[in-house]
C-alpha atoms as a PDB file:
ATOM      1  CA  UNK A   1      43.859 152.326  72.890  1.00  0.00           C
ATOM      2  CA  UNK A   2      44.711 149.595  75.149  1.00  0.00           C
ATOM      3  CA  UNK A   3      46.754 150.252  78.298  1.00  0.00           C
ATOM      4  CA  UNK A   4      49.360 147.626  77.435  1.00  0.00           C
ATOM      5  CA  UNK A   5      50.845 145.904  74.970  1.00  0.00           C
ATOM      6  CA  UNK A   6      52.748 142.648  74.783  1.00  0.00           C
ATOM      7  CA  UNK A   7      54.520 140.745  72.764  1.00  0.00           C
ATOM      8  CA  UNK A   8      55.714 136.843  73.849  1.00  0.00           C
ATOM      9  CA  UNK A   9      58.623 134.757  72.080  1.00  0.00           C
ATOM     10  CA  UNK A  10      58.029 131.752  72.955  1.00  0.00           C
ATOM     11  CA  UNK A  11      58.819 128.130  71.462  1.00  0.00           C
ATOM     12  CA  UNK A  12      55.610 126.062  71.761  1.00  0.00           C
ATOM     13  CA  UNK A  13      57.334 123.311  72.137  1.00  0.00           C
ATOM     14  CA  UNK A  14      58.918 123.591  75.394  1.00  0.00           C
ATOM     15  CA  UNK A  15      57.683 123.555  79.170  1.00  0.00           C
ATOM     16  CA  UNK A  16      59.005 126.591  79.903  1.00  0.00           C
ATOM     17  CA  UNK A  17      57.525 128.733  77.083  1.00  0.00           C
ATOM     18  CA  UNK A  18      53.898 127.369  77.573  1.00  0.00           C
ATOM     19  CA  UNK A  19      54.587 127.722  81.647  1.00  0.00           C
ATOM     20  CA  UNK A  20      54.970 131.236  80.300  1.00  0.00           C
ATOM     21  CA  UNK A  21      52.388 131.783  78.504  1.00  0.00           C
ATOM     22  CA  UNK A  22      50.172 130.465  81.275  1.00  0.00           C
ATOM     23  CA  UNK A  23      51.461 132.590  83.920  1.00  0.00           C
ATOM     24  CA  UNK A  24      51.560 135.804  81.763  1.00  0.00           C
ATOM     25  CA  UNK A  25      47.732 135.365  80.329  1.00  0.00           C
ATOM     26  CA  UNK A  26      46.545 134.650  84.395  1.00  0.00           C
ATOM     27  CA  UNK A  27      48.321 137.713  85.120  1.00  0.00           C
ATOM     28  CA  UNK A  28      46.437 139.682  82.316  1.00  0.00           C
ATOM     29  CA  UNK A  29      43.366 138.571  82.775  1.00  0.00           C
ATOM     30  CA  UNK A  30      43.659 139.244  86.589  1.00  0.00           C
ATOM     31  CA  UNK A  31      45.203 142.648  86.812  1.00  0.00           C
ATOM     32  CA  UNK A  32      43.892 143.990  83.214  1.00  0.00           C
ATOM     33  CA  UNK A  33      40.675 142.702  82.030  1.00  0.00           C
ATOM     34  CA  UNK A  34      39.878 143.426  78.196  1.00  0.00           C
ATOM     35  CA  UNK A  35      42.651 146.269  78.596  1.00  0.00           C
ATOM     36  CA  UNK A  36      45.883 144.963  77.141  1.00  0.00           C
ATOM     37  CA  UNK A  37      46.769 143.471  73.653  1.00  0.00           C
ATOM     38  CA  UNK A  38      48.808 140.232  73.578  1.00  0.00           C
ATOM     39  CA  UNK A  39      51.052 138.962  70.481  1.00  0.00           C
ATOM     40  CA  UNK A  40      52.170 135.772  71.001  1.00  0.00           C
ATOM     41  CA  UNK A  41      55.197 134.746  68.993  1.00  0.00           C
ATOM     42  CA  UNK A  42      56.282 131.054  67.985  1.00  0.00           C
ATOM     43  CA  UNK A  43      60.278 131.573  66.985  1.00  0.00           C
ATOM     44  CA  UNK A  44      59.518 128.182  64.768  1.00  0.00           C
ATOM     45  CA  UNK A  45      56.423 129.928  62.860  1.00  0.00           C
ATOM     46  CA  UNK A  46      57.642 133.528  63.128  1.00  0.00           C
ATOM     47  CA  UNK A  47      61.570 133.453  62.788  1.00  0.00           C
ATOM     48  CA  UNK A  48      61.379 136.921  60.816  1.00  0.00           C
ATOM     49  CA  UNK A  49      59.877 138.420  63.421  1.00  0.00           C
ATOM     50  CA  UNK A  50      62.181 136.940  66.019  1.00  0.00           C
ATOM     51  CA  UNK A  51      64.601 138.062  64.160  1.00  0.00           C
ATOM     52  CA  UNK A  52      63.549 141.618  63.418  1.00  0.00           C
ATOM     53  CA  UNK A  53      62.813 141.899  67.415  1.00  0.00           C
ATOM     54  CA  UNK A  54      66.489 141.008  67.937  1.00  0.00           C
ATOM     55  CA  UNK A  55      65.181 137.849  70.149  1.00  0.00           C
ATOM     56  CA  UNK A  56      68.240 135.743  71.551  1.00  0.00           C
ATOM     57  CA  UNK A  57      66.244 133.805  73.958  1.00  0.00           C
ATOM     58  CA  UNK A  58      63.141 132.730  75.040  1.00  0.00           C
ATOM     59  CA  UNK A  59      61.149 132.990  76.486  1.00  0.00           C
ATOM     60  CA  UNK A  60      61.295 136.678  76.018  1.00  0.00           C
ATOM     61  CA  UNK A  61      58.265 139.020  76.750  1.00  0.00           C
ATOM     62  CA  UNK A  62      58.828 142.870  75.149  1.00  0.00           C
ATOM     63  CA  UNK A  63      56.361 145.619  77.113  1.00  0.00           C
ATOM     64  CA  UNK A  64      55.767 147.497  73.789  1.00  0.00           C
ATOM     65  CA  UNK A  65      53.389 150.187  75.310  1.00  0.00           C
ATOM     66  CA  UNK A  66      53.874 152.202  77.604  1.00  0.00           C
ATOM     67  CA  UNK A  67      57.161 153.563  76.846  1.00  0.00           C
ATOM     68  CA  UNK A  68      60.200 153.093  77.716  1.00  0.00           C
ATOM     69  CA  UNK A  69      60.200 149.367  76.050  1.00  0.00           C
ATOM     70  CA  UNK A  70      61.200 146.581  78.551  1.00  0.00           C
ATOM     71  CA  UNK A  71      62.229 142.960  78.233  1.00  0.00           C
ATOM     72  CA  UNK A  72      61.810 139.992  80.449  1.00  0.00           C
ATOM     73  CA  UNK A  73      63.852 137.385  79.238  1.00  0.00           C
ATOM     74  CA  UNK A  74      63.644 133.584  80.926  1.00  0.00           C
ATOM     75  CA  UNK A  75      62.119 132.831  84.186  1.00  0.00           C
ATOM     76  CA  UNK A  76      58.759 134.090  82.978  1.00  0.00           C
ATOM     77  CA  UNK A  77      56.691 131.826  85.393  1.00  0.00           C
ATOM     78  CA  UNK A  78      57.790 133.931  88.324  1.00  0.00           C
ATOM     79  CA  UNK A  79      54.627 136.260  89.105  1.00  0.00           C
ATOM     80  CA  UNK A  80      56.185 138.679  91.004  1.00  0.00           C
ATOM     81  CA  UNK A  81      58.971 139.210  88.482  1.00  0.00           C
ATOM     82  CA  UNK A  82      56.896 139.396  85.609  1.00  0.00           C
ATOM     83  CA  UNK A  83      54.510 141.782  87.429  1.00  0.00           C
ATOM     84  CA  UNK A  84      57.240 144.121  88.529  1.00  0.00           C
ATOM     85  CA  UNK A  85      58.987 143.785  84.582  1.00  0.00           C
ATOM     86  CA  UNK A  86      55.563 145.052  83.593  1.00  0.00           C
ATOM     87  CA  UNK A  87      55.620 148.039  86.019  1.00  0.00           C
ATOM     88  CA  UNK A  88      52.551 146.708  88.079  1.00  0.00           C
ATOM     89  CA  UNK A  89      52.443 147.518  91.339  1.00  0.00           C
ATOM     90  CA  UNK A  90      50.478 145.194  93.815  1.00  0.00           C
ATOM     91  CA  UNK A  91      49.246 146.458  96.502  1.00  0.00           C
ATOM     92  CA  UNK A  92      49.226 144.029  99.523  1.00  0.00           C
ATOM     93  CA  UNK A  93      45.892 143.083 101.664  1.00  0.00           C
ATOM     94  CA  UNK A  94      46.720 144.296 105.230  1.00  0.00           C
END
């Protein structure tokens, strides 16, 4: 099983969805390798699952595992607020 998994609401047509999705996949690939599972989530393709997932905004990204559940919503191109929403801790180079 993977160590994390994510799910991303996103509308692919605007900036600040795709800005999003760019900062969330760099942050993946950089802190979690091959050891996370990532849903992305058009609210124009998907709206039953935006629905279902009680999305009211986006972009909204849902830590599904591990438990407890926690949402992000807006602002997602922030590193250091998506990395803390995620419970990663960074350690800094001294």
């Amino acid at each position: 099983m993977t160590n994390y998994w994510i799910q991303l609401f996103i509308n692919r047509n605007s900036p600040t969805s795709v800005g999003a999705e760019e900062n969330l996949n760099a942050i993946l690939k950089k802190y979690f390798p091959g050891d996370y599972q990532l849903e992305i989530i058009d609210i124009q393709e998907n709206p039953e699952k935006t629905e279902e997932a009680g999305i009211l905004a986006i972009p909204t990204l849902i830590r599904k595992w591990p438990k407890p559940e926690v949402r992000l919503i807006g602002a997602l191109t922030l590193q250091t607020r998506v990395l803390t929403g995620l419970g990663i801790v960074v350690q800094e180079d001294k």
